[in-house]
Protein backbone atom coordinates (compact mmCIF):
# COMPACT_ATOMS: atom_id res chain seq x y z
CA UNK A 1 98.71 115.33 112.95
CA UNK A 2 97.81 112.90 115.41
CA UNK A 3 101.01 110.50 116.51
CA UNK A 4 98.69 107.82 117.23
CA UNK A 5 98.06 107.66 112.99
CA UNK A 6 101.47 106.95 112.28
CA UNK A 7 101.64 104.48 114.34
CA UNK A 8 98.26 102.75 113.26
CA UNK A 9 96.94 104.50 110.20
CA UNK A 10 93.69 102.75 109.98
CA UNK A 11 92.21 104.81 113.02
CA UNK A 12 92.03 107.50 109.96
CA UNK A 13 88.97 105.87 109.05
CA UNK A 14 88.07 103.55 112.26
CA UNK A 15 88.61 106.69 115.09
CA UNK A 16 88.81 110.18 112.77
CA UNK A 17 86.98 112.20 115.76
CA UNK A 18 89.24 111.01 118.16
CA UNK A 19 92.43 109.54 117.82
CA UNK A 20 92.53 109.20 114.08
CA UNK A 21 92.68 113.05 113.64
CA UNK A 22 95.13 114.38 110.64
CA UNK A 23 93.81 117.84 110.77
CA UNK A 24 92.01 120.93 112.48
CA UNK A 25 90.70 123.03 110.48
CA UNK A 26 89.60 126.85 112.40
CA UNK A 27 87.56 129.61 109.81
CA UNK A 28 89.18 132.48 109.21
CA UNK A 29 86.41 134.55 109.03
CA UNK A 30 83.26 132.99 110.36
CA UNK A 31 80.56 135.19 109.54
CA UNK A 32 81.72 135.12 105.48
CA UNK A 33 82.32 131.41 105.67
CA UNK A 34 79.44 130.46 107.60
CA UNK A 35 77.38 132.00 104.11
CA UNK A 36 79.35 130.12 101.91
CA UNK A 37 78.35 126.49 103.86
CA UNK A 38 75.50 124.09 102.36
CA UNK A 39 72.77 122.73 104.33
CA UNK A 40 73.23 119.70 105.94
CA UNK A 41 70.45 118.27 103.66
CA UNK A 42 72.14 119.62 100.76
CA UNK A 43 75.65 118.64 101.67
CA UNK A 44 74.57 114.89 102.35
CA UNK A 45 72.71 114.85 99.39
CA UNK A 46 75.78 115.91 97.05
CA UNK A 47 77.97 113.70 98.71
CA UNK A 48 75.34 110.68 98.26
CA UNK A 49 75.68 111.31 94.97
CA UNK A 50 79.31 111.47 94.39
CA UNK A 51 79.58 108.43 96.36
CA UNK A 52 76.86 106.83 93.78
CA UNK A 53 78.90 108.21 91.28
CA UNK A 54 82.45 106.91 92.20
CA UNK A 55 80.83 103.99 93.24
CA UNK A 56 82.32 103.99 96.33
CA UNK A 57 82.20 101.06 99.13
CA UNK A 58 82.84 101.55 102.50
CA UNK A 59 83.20 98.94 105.62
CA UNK A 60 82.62 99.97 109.35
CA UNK A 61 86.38 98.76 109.42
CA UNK A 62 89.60 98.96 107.53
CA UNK A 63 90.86 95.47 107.04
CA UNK A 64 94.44 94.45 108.66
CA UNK A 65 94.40 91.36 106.40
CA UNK A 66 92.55 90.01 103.44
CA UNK A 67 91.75 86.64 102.53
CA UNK A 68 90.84 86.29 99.03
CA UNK A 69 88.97 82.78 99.04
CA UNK A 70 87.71 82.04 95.39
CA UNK A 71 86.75 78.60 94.65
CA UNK A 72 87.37 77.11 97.76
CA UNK A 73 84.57 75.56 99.79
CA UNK A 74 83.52 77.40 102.73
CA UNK A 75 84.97 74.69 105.72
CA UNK A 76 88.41 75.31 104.42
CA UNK A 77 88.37 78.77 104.36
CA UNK A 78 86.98 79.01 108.14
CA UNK A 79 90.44 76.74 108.89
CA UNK A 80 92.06 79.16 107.33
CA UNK A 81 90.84 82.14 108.97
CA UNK A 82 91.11 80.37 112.62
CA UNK A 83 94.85 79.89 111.26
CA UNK A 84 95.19 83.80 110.84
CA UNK A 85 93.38 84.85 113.57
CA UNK A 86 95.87 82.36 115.94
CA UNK A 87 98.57 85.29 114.92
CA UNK A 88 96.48 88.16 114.84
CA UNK A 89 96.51 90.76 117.65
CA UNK A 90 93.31 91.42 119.33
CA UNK A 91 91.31 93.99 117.83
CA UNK A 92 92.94 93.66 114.39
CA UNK A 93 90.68 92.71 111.35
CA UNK A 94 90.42 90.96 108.85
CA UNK A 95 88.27 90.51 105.08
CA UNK A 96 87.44 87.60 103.75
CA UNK A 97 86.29 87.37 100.31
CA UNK A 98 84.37 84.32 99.40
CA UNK A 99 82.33 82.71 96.12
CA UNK A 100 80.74 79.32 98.26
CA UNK A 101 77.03 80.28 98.61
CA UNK A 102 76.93 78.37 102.17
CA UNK A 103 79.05 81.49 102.96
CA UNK A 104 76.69 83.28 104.83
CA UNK A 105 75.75 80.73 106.88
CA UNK A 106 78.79 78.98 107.98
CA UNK A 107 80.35 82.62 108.89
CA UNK A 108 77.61 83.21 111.16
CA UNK A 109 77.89 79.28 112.87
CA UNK A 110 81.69 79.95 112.87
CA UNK A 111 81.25 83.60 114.70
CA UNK A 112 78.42 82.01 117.62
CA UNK A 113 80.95 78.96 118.23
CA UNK A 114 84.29 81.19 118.20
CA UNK A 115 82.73 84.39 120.05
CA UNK A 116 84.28 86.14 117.21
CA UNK A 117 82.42 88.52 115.80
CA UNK A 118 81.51 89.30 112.08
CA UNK A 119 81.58 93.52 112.02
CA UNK A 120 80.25 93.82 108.59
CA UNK A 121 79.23 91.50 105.63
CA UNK A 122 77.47 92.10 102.23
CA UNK A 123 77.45 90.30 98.84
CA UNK A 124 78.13 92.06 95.80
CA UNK A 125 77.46 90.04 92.60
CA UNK A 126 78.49 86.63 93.20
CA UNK A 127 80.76 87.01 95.96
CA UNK A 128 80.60 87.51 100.04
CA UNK A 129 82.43 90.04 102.09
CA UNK A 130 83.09 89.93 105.34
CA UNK A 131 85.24 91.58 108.60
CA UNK A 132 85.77 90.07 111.33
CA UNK A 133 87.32 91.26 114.21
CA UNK A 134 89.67 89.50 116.46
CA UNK A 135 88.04 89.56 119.90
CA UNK A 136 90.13 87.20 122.28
């Protein structure tokens, strides 16, 4: 196992092919286990569907912090956030979780005037995700 993980764990999922590693795994046999592999068409495709299945959804980051911010208008959850990010450590992230349909918008005003960026966003049902990244 890497030592860098235990120190930071969420380079398992940010940095698994190079510091993140937990594991190397070497065949035994090759030649009988090289037979026994999928395709990679075949492999993605199974795995597409279990992620379908489990309903599984990922981020490009794992999130140091989360701001759940139901209900409350979108100005006083950017306040908020510059609040957090004021005692963040650079390159630490965080997910904020908002209902305000101006959402969208105001994140990506906030993340030109602040030169910090917004690494991933989506909306699922009625509510916005995003990460930001602390950059400076």
């Amino acid at each position: 196992m890497s030592e860098a993980i235990l120190r930071q764990p969420k380079l398992l999922s940010e940095a698994p092919y190079r510091e993140g590693w937990f594991a190397r795994v070497r065949p035994t046999n090759w030649a009988s286990d090289r037979e026994a592999l999928q395709s990679p068409d075949a492999a993605k495709e199974l795995l597409g569907n279990q992620i379908r299945a489990l309903r599984v959804r990922c981020f490009t980051a794992f999130p140091d912090y989360e701001m759940y911010e139901i209900g409350t208008e979108c100005a006083a959850v950017l306040v908020k956030l510059n609040e957090l990010l004021s005692k963040m450590a650079e390159g630490e992230v965080v997910h904020i979780i908002s209902d305000d349909w101006t959402a969208p918008i105001e994140m990506d005003r906030w993340s030109t005037e602040t030169h910090q960026p917004v690494v991933d966003s989506r909306k699922e049902g009625n509510l916005y995700h995003f990460l930001v990244r602390k950059a400076h």
